[in-house]
Protein backbone atom coordinates (compact mmCIF):
# COMPACT_ATOMS: atom_id res chain seq x y z
CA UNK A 1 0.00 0.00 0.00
CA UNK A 2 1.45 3.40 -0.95
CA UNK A 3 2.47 6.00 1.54
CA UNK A 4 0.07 8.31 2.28
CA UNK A 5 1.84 12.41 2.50
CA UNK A 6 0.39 15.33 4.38
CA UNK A 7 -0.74 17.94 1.79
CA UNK A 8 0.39 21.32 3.04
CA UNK A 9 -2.90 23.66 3.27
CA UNK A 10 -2.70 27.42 3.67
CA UNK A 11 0.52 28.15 2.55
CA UNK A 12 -0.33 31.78 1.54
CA UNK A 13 -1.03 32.44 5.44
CA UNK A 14 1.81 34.00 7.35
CA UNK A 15 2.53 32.82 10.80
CA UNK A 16 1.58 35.04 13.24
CA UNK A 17 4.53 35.45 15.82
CA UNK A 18 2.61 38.01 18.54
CA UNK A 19 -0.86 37.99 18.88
CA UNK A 20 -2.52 38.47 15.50
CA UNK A 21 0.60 39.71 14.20
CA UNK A 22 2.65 38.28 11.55
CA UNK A 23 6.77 38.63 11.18
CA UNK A 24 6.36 40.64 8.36
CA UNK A 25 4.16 43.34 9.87
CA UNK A 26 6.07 42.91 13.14
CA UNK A 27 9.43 44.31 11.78
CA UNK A 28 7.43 46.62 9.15
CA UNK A 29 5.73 48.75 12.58
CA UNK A 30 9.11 48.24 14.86
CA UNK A 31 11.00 50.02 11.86
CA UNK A 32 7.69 52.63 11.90
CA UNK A 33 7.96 53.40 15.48
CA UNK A 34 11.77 53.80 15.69
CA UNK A 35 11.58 56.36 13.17
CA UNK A 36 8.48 58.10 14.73
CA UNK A 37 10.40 57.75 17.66
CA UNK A 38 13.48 59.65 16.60
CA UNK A 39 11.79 61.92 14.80
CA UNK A 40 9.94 63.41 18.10
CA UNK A 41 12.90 63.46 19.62
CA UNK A 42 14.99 65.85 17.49
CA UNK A 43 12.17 67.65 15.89
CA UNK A 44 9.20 69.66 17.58
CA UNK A 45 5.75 68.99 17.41
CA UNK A 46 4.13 70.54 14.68
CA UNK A 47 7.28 69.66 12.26
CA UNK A 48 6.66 65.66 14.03
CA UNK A 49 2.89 65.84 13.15
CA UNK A 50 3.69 66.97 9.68
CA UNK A 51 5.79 64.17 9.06
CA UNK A 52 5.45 61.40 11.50
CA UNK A 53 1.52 60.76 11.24
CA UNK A 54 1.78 60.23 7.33
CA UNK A 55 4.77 58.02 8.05
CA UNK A 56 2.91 56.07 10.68
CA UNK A 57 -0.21 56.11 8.53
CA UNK A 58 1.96 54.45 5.56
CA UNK A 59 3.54 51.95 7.84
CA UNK A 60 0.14 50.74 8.89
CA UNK A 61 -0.95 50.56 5.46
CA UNK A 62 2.36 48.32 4.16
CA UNK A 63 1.53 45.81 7.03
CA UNK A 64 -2.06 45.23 7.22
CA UNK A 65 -4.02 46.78 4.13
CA UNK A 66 -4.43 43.62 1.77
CA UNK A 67 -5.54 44.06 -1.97
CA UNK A 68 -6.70 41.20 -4.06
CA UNK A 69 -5.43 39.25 -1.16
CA UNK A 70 -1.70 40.17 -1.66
CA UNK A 71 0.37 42.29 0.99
CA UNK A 72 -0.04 46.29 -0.13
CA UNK A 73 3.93 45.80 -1.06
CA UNK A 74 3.08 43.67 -3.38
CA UNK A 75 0.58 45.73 -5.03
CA UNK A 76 2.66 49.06 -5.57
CA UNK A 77 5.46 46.83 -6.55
CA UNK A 78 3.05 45.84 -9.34
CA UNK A 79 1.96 49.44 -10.10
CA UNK A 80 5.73 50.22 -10.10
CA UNK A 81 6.48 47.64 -13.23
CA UNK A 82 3.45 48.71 -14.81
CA UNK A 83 4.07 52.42 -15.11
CA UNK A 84 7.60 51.32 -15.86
CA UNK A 85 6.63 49.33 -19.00
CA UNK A 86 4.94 51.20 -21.99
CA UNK A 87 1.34 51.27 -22.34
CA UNK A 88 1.27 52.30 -26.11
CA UNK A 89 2.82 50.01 -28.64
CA UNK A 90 3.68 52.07 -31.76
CA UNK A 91 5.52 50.18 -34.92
CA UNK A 92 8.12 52.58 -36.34
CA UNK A 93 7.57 51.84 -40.29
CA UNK A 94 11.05 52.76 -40.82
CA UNK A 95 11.62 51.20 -44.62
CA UNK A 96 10.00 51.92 -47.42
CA UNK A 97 7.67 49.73 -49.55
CA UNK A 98 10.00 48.70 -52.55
CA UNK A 99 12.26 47.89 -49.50
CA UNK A 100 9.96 45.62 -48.16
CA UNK A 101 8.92 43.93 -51.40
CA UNK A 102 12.64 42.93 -51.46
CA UNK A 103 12.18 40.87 -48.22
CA UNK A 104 9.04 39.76 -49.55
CA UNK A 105 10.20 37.84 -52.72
CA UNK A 106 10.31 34.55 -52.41
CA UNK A 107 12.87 31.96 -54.09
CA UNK A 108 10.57 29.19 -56.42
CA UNK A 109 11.22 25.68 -54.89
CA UNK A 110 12.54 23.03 -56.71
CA UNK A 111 9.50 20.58 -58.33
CA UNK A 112 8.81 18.08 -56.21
CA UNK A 113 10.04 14.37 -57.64
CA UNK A 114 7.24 12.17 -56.79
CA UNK A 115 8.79 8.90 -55.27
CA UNK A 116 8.90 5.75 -57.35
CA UNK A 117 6.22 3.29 -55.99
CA UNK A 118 7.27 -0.41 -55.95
CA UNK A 119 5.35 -2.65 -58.48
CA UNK A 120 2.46 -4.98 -56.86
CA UNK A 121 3.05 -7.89 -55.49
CA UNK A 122 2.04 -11.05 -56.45
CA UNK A 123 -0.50 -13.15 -54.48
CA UNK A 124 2.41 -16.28 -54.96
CA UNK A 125 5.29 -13.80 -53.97
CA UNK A 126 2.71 -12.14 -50.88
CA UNK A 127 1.92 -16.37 -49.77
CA UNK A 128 5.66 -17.17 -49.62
CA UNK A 129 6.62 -13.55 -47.30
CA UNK A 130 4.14 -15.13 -45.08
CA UNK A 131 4.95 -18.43 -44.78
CA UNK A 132 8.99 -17.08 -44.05
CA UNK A 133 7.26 -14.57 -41.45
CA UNK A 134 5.51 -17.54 -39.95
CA UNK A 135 8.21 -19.78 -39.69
CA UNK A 136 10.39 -17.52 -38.47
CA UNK A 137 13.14 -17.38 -41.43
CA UNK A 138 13.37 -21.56 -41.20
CA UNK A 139 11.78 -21.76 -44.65
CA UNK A 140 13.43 -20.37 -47.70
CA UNK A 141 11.70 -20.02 -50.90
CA UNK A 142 15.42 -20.72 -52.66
CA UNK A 143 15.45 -23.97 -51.08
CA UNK A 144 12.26 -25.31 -52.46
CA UNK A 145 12.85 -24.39 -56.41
């Protein structure tokens, strides 16, 4: 009887390390919060408001906002490659048409030969394949003329 395997299930679930909270977003808010952190130390509050709740508000986005069930990094990596890539297609017709007729031409092919055909066989000649076939090689039409 064949082995019988465990079939991994889930695999697109991350392991949650504290709580509810996965490795992933873990390290993404410590790294948040240390530079929240240092920026209210060396800068004052309104200049800290300016530019530590939009950091803190991104940092919460990159580790819990899901889209189409992928991590948000995910996503704006994908919006990243697709403004990178071109959206319109345009052939550059750079050579002219008598050019092109020139790549166009084709070269005539030889004429086909058609391939001899053997003549018929005989029934007699058909009978005695058979009977060597049969006899595996022991008889030999040679023999028996």
């Amino acid at each position: 009887m064949p082995e019988q395997f465990v079939v991994p299930q889930f695999i697109d679930i991350e392991d949650k390390i504290i709580g509810p909270i996965s490795a992933r977003q873990f390290i993404i808010l410590l790294a948040v919060l240390l530079i929240d952190t240092l920026l209210f130390k060396f800068l004052s509050i309104p200049k800290f408001l300016m530019t530590g709740l939009p950091l803190l508000i991104i940092g919460l986005t990159f580790a819990f906002v899901r889209v189409n069930s992928q991590p948000f990094h995910y996503f704006v990596l994908n919006i990243v490659q697709t403004m990178r890539k071109p959206r319109v297609r345009v052939w550059d017709k750079a050579i002219s048409d008598a050019e092109a007729r020139i790549f166009i031409k084709t070269e005539e092919a030889p004429p086909v030969i058609p391939p001899r055909s053997k003549p018929p066989m005989s029934s007699s000649r058909l009978a005695e394949l058979s009977l060597v076939v049969n006899t595996g090689g022991v008889y030999n039409p040679e023999d028996y003329k």
